[in-house]
PDB file of N, CA and C in Angstrom:
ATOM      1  N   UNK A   1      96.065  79.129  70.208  1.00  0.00           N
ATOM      2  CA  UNK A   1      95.447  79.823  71.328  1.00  0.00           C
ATOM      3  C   UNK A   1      95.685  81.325  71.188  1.00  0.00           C
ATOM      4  N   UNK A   2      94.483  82.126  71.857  1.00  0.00           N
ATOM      5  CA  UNK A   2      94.987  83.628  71.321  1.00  0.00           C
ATOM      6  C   UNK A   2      95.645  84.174  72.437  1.00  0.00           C
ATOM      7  N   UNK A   3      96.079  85.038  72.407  1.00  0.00           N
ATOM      8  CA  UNK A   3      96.761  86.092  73.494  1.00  0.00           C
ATOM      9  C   UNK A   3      96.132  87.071  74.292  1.00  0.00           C
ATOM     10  N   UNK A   4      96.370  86.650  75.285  1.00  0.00           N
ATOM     11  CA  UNK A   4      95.592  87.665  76.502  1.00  0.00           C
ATOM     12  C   UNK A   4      95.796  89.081  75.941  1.00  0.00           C
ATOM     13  N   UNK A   5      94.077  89.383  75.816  1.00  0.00           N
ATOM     14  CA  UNK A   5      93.653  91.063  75.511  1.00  0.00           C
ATOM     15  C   UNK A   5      93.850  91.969  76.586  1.00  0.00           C
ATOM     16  N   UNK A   6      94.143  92.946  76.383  1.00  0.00           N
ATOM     17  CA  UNK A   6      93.737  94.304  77.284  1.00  0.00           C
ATOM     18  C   UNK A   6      92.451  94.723  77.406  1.00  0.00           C
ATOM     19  N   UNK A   7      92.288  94.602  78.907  1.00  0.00           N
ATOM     20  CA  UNK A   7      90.597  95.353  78.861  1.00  0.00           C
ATOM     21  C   UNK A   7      91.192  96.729  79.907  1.00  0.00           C
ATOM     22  N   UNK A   8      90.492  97.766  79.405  1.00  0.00           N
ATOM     23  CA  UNK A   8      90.725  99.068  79.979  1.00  0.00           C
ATOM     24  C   UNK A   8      89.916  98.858  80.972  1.00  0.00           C
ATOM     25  N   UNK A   9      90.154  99.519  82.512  1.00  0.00           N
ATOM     26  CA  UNK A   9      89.369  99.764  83.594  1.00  0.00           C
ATOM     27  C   UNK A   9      90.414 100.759  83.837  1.00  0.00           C
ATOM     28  N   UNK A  10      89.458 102.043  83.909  1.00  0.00           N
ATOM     29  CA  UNK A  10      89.410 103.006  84.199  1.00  0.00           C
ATOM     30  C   UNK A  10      91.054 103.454  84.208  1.00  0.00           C
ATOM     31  N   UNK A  11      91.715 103.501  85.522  1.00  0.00           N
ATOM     32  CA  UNK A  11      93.093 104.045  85.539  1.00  0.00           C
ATOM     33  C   UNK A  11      94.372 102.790  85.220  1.00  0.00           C
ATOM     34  N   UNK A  12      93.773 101.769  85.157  1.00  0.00           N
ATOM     35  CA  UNK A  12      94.429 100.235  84.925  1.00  0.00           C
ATOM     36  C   UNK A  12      94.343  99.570  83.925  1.00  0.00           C
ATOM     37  N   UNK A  13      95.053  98.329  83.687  1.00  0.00           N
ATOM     38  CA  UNK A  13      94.536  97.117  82.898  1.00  0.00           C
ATOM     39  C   UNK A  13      94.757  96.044  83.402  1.00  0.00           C
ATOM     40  N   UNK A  14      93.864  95.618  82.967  1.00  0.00           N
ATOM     41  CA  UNK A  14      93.766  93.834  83.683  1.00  0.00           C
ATOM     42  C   UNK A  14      93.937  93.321  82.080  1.00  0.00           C
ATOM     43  N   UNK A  15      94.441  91.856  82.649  1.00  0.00           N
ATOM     44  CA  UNK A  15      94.650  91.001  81.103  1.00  0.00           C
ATOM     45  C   UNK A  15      93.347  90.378  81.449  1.00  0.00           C
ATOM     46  N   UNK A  16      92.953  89.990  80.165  1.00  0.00           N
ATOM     47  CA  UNK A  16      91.770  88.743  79.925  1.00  0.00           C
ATOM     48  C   UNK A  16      92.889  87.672  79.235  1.00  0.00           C
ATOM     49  N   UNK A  17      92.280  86.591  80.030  1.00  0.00           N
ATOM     50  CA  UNK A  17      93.099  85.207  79.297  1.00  0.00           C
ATOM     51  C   UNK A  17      92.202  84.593  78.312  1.00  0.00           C
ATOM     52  N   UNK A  18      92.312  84.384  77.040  1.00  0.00           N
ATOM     53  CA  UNK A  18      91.238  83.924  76.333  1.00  0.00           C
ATOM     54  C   UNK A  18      91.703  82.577  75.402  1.00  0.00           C
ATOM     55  N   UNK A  19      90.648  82.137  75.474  1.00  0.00           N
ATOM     56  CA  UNK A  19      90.827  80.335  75.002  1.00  0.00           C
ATOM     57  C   UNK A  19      90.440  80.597  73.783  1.00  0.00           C
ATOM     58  N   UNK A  20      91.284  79.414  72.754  1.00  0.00           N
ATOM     59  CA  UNK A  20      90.551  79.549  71.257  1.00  0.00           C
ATOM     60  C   UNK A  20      89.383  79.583  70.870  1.00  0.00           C
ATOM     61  N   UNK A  21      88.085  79.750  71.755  1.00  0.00           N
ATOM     62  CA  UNK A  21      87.029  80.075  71.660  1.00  0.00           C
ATOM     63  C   UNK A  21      86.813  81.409  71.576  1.00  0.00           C
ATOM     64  N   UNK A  22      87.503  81.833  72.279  1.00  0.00           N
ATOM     65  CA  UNK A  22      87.290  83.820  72.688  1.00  0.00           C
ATOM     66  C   UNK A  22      86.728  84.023  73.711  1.00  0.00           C
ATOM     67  N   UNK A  23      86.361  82.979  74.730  1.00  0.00           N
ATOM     68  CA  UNK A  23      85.685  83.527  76.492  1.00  0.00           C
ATOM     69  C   UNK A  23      87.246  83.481  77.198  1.00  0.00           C
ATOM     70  N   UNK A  24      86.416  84.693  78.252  1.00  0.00           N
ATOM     71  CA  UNK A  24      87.408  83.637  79.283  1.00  0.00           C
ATOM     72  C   UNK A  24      87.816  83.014  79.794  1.00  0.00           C
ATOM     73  N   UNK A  25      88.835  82.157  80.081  1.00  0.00           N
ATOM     74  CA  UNK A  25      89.181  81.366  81.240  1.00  0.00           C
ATOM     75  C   UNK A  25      88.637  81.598  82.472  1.00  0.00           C
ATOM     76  N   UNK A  26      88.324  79.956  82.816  1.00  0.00           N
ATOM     77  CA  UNK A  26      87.391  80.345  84.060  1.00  0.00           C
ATOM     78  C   UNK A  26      88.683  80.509  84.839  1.00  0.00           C
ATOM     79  N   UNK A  27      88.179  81.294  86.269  1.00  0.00           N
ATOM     80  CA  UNK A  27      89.478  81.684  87.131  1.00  0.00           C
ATOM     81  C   UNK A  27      89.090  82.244  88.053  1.00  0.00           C
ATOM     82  N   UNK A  28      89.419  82.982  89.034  1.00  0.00           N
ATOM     83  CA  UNK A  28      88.973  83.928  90.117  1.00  0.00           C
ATOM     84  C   UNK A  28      89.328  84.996  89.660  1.00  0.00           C
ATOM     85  N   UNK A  29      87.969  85.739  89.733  1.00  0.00           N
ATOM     86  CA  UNK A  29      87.983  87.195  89.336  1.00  0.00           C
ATOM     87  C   UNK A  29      89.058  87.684  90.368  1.00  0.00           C
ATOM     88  N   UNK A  30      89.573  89.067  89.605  1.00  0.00           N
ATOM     89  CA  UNK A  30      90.706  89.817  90.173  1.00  0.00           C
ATOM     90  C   UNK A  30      90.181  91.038  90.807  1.00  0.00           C
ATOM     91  N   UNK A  31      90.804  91.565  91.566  1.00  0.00           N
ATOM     92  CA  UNK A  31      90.283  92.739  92.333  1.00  0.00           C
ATOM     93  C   UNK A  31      89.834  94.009  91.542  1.00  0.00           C
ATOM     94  N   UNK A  32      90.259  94.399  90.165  1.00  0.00           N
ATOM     95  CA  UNK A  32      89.562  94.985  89.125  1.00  0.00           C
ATOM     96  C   UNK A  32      88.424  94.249  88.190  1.00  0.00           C
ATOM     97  N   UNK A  33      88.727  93.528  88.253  1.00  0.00           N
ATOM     98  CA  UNK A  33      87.289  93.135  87.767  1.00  0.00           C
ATOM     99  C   UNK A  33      86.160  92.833  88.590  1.00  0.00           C
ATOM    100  N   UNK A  34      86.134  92.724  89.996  1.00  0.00           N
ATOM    101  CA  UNK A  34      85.039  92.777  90.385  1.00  0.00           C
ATOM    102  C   UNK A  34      84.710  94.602  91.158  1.00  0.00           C
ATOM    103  N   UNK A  35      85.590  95.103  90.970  1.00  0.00           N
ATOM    104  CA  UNK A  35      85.427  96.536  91.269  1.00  0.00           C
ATOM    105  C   UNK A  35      84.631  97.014  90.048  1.00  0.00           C
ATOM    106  N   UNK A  36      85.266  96.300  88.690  1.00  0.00           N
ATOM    107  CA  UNK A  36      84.722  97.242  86.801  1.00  0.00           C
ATOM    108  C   UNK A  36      83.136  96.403  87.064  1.00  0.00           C
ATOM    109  N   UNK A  37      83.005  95.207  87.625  1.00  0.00           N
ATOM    110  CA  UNK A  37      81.858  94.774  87.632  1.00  0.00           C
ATOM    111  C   UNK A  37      80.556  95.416  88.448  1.00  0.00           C
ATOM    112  N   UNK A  38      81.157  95.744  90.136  1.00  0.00           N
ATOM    113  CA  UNK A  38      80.234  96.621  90.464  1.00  0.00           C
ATOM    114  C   UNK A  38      79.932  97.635  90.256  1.00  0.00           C
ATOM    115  N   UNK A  39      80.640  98.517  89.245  1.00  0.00           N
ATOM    116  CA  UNK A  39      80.896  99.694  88.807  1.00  0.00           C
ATOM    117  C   UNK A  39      81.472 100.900  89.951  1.00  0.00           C
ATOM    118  N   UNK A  40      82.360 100.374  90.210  1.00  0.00           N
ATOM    119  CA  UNK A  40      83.434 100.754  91.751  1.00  0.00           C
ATOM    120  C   UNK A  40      84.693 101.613  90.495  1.00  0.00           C
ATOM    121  N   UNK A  41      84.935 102.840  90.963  1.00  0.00           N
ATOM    122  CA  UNK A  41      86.204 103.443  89.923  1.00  0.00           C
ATOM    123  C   UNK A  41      87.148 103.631  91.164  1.00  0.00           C
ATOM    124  N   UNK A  42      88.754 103.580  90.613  1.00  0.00           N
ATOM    125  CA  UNK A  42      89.314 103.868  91.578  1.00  0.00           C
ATOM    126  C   UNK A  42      90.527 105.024  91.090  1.00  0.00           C
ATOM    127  N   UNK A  43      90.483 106.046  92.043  1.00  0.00           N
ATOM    128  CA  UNK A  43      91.179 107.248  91.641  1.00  0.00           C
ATOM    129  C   UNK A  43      92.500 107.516  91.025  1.00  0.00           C
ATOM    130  N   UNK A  44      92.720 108.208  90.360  1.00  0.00           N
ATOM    131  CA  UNK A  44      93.994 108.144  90.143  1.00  0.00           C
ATOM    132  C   UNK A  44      95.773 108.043  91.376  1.00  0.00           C
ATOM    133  N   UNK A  45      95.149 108.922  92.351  1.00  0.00           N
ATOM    134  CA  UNK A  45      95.218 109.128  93.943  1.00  0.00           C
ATOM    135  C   UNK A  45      95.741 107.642  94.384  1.00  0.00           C
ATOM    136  N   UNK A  46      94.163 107.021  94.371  1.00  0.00           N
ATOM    137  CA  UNK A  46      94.181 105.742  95.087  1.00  0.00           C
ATOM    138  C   UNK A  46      94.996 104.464  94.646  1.00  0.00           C
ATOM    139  N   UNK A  47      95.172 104.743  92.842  1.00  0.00           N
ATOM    140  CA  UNK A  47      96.093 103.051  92.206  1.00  0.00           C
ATOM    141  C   UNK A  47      97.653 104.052  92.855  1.00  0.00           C
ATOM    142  N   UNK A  48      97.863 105.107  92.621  1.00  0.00           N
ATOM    143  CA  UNK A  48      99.170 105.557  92.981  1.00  0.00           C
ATOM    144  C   UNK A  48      99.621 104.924  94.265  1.00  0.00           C
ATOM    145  N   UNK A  49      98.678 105.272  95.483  1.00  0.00           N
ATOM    146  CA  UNK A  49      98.842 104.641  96.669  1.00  0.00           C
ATOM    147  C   UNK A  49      99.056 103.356  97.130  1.00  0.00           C
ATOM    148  N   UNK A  50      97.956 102.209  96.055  1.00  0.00           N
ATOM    149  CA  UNK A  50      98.347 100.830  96.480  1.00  0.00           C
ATOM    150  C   UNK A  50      99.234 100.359  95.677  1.00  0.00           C
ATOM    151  N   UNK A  51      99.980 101.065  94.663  1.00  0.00           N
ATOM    152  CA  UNK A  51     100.614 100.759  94.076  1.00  0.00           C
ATOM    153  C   UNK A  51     102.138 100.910  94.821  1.00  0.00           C
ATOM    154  N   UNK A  52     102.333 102.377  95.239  1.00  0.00           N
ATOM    155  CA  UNK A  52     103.220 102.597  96.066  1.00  0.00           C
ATOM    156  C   UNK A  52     104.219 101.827  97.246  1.00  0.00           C
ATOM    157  N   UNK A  53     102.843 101.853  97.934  1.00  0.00           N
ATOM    158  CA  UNK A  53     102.994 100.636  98.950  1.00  0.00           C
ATOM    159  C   UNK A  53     102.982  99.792  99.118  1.00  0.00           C
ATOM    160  N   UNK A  54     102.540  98.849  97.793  1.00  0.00           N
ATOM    161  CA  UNK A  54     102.445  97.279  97.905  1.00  0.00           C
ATOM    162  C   UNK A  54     101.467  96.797  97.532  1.00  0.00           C
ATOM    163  N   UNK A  55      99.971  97.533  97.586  1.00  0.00           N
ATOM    164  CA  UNK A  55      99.136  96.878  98.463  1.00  0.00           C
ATOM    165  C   UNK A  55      98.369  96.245  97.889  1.00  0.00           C
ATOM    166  N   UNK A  56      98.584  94.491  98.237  1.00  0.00           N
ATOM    167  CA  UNK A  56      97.869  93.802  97.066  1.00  0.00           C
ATOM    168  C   UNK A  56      96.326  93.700  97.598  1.00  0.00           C
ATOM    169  N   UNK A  57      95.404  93.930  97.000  1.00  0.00           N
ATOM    170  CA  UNK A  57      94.039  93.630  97.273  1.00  0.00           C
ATOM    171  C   UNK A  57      93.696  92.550  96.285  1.00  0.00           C
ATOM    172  N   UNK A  58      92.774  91.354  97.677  1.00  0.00           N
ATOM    173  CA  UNK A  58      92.202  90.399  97.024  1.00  0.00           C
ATOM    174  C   UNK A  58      91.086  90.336  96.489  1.00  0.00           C
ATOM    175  N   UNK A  59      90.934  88.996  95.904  1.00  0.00           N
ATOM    176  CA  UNK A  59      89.289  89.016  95.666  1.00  0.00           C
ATOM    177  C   UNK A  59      88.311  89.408  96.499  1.00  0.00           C
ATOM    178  N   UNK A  60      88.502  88.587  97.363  1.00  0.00           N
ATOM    179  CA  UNK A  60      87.779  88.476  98.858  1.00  0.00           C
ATOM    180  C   UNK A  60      87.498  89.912  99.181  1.00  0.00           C
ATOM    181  N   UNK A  61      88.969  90.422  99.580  1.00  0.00           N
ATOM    182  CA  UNK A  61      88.626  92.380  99.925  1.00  0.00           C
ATOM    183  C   UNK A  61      87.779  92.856  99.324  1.00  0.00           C
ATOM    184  N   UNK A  62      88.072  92.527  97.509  1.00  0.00           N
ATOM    185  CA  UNK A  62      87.538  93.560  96.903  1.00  0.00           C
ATOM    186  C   UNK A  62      85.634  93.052  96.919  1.00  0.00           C
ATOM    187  N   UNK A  63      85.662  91.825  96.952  1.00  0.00           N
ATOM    188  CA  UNK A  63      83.937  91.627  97.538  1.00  0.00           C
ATOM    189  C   UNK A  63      83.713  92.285  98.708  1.00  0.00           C
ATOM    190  N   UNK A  64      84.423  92.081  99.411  1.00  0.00           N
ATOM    191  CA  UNK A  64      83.972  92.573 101.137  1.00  0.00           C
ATOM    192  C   UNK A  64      83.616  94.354 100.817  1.00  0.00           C
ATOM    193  N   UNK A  65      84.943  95.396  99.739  1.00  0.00           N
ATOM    194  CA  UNK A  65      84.616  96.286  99.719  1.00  0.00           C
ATOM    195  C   UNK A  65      82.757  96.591  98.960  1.00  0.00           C
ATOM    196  N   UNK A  66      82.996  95.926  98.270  1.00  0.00           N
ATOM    197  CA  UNK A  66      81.664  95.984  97.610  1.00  0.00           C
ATOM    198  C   UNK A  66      80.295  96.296  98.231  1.00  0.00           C
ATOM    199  N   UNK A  67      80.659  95.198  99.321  1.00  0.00           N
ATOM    200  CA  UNK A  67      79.528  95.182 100.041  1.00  0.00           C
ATOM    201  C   UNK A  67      78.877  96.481 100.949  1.00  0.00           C
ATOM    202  N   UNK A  68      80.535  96.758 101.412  1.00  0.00           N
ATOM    203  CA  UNK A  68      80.549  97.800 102.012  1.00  0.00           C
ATOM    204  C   UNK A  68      80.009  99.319 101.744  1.00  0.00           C
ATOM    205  N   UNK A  69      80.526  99.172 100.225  1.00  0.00           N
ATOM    206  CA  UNK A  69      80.131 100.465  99.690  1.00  0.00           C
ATOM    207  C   UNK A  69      78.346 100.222  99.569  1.00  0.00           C
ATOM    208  N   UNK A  70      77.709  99.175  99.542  1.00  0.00           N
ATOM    209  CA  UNK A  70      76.430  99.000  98.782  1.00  0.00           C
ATOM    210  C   UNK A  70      75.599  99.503 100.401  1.00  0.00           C
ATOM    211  N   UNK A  71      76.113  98.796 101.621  1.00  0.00           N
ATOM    212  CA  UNK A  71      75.582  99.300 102.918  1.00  0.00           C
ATOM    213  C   UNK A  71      75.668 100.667 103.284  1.00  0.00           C
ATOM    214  N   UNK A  72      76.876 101.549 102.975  1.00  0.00           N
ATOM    215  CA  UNK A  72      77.012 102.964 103.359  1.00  0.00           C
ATOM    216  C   UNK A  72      76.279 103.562 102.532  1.00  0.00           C
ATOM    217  N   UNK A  73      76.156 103.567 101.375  1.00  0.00           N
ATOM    218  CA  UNK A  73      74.937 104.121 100.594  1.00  0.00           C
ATOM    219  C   UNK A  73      73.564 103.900 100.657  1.00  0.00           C
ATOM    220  N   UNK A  74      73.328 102.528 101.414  1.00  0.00           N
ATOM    221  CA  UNK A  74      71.990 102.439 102.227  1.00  0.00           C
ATOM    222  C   UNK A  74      71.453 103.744 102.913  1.00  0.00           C
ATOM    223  N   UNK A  75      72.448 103.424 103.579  1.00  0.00           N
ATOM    224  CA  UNK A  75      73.020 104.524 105.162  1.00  0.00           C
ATOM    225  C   UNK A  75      72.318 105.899 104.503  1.00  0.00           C
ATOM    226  N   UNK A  76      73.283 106.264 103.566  1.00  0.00           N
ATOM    227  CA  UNK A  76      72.778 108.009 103.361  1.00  0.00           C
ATOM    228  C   UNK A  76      74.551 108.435 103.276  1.00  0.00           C
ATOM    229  N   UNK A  77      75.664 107.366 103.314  1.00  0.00           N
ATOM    230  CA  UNK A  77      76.679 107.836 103.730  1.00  0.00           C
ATOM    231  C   UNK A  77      77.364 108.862 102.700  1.00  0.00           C
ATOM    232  N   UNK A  78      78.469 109.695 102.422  1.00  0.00           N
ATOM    233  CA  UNK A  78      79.076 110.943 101.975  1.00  0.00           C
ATOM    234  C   UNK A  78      80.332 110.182 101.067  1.00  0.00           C
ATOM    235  N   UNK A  79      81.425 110.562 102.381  1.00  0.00           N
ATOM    236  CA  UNK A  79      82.663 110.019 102.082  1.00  0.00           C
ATOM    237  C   UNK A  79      83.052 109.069 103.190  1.00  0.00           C
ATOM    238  N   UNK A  80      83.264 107.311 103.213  1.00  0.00           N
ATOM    239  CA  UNK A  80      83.220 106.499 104.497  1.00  0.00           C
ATOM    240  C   UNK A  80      84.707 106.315 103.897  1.00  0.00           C
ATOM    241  N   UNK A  81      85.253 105.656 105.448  1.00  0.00           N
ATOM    242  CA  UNK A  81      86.394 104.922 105.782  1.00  0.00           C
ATOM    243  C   UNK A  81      86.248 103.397 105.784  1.00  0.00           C
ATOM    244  N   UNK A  82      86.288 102.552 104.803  1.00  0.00           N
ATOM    245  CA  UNK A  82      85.736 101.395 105.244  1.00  0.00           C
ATOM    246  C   UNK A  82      87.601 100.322 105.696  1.00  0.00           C
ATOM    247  N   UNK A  83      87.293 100.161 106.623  1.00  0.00           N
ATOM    248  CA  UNK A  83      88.337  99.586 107.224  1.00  0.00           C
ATOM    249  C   UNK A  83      88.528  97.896 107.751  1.00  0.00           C
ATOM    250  N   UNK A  84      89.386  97.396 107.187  1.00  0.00           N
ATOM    251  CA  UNK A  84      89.671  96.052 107.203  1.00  0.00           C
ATOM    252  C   UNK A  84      90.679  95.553 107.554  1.00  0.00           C
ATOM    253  N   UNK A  85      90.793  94.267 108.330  1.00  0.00           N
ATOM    254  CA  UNK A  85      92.122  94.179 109.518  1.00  0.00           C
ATOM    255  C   UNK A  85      93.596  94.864 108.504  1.00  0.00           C
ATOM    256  N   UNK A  86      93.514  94.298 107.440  1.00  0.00           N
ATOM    257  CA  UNK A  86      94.757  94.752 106.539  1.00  0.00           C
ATOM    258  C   UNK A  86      94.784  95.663 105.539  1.00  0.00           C
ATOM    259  N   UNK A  87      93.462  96.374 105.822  1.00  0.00           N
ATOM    260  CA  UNK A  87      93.559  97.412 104.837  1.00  0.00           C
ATOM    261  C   UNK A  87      92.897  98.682 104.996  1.00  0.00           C
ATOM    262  N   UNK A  88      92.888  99.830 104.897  1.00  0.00           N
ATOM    263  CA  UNK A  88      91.825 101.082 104.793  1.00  0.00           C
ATOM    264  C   UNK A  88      91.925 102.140 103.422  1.00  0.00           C
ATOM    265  N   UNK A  89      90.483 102.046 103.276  1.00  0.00           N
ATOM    266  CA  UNK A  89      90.252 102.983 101.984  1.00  0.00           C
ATOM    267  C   UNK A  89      89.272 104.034 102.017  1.00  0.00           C
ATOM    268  N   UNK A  90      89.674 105.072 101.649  1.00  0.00           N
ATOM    269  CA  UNK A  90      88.089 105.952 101.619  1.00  0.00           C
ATOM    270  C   UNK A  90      87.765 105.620 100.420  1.00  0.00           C
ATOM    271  N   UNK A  91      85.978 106.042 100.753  1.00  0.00           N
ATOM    272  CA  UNK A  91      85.639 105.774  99.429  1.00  0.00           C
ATOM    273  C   UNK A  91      84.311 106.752  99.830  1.00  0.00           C
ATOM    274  N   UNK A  92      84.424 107.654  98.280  1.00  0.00           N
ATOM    275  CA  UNK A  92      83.101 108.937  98.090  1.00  0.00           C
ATOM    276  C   UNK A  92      81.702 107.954  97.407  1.00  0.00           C
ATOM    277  N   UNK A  93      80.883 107.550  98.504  1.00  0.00           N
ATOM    278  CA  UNK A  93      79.938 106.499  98.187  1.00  0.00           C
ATOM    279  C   UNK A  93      79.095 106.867  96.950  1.00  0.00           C
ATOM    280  N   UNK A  94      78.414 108.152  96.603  1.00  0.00           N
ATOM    281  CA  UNK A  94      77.879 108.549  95.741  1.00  0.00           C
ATOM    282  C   UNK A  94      78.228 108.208  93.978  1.00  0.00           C
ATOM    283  N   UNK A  95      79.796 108.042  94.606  1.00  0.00           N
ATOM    284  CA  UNK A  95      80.313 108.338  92.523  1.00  0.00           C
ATOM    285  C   UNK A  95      80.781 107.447  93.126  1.00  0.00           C
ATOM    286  N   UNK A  96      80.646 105.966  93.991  1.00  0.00           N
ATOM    287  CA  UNK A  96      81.586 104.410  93.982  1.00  0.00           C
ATOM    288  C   UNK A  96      82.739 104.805  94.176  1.00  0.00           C
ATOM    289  N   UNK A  97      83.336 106.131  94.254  1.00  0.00           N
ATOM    290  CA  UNK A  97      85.574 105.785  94.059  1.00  0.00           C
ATOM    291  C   UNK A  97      85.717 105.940  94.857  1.00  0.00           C
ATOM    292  N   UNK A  98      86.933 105.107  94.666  1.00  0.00           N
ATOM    293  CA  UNK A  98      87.700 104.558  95.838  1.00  0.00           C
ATOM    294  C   UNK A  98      88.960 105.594  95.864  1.00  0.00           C
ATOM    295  N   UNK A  99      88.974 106.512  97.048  1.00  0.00           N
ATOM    296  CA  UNK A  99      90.137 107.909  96.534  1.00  0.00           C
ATOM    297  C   UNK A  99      91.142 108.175  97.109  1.00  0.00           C
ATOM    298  N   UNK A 100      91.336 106.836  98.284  1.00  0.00           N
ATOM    299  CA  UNK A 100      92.380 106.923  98.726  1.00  0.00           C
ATOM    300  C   UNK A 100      92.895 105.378  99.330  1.00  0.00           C
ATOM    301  N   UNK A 101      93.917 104.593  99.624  1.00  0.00           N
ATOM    302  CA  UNK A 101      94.399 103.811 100.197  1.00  0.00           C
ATOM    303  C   UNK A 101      95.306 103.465 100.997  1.00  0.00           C
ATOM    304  N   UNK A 102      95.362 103.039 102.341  1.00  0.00           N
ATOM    305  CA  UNK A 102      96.124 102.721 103.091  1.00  0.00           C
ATOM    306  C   UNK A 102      96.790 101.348 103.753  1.00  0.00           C
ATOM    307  N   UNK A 103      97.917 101.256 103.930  1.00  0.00           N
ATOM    308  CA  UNK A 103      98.091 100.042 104.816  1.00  0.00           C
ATOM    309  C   UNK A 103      97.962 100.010 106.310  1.00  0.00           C
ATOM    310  N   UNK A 104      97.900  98.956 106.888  1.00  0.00           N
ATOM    311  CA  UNK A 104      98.266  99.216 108.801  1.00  0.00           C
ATOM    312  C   UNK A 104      99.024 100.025 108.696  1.00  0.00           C
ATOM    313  N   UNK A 105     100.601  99.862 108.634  1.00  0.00           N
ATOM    314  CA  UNK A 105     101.800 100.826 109.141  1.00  0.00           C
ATOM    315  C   UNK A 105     101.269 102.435 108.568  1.00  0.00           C
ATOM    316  N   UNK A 106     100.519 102.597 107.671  1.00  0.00           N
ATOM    317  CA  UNK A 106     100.404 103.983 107.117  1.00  0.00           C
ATOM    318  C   UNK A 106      99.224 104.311 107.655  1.00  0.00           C
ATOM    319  N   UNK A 107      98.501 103.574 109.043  1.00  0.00           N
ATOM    320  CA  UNK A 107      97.103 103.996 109.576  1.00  0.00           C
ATOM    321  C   UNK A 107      97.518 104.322 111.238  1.00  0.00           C
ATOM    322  N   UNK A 108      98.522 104.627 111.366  1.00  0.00           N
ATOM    323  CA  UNK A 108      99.380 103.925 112.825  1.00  0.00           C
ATOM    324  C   UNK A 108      99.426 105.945 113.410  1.00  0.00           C
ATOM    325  N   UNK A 109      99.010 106.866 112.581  1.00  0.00           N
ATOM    326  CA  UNK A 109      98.814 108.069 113.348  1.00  0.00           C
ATOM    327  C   UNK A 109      97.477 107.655 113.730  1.00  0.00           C
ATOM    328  N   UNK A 110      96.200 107.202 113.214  1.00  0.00           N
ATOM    329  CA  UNK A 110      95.245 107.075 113.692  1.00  0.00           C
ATOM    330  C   UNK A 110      93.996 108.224 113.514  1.00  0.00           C
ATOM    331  N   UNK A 111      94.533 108.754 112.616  1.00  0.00           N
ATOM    332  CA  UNK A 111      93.654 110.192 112.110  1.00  0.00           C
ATOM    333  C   UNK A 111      93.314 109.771 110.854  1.00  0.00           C
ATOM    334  N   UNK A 112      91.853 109.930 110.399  1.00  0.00           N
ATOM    335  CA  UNK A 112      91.471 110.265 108.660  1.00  0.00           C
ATOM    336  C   UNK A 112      90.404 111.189 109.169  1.00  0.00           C
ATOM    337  N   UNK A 113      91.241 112.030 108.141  1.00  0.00           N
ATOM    338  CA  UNK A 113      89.824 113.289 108.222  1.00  0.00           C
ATOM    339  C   UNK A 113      88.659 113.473 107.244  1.00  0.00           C
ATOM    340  N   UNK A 114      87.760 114.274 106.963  1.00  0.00           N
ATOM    341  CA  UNK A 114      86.596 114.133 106.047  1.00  0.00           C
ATOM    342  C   UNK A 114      86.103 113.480 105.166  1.00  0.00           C
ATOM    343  N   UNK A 115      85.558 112.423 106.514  1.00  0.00           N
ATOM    344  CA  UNK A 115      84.446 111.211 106.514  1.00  0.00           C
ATOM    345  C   UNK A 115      83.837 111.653 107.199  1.00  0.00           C
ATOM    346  N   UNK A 116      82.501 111.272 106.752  1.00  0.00           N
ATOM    347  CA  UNK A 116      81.167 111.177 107.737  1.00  0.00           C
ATOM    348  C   UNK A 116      80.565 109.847 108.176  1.00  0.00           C
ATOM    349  N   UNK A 117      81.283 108.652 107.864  1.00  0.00           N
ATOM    350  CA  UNK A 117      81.032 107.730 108.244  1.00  0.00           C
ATOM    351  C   UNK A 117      82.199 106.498 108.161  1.00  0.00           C
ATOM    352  N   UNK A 118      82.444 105.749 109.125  1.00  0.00           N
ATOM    353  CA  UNK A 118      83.119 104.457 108.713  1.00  0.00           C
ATOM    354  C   UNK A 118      82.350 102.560 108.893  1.00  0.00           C
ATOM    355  N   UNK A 119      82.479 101.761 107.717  1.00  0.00           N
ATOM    356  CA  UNK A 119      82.003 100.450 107.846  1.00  0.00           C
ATOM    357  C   UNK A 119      83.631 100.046 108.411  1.00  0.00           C
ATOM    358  N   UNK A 120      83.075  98.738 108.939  1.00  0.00           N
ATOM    359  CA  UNK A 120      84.304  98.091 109.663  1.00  0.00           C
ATOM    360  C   UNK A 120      84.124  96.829 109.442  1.00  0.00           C
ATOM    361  N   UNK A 121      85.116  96.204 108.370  1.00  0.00           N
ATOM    362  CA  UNK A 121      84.459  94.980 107.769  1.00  0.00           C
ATOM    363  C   UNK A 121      85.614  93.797 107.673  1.00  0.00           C
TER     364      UNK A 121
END
């Protein structure tokens, strides 16, 4: 069996698990790979932050963000707050990144400044 490769995404790496065939293992995509899939980048800023703090993002989130970003750019949106019971991120909709991250306890002043829009998802 071969050994899980490195695939570069952007400021990270995710392992690929690969079977003596050379695909992947089927599995649930990880929160970088469906970010490298929608073509979602995330800042250098932003892995510092969820890294910092903990903050594990799921699959699920990282679909839900997806979506989010695909509606605010409907919109006409800039830079949104898209906010989720356990999580908040800005994200500059134009260039997809994601440039900043927060948890509840680190949203508890209740201020983000320059956004022009927030999804609430």
């Amino acid at each position: 069996m071969n050994t899980p490769q490195p695939i570069a995404f952007r400021n990270m790496e995710i392992q690929a698990a690969a079977t003596e065939q050379g695909t992947v293992q089927d599995r649930e995509k990880g929160f970088e790979e469906i970010l490298a899939s929608a073509d979602i980048n995330i800042s250098k800023h932003a892995a510092r932050r969820l890294s910092r703090r903990g903050i594990h993002v799921s699959s699920n989130q990282a679909e839900r963000l997806v979506a989010a970003i695909d509606t605010a750019s409907l919109k006409g949106a800039k830079t949104s707050l898209v906010l989720m019971k356990e999580l908040a991120l800005v994200v500059r909709i134009p260039e997809r990144t994601v440039v900043t991250a927060m948890s509840p306890s680190a949203m508890r002043n209740g201020l983000v400044t320059q956004i022009d829009s927030a999804v609430v998802i």
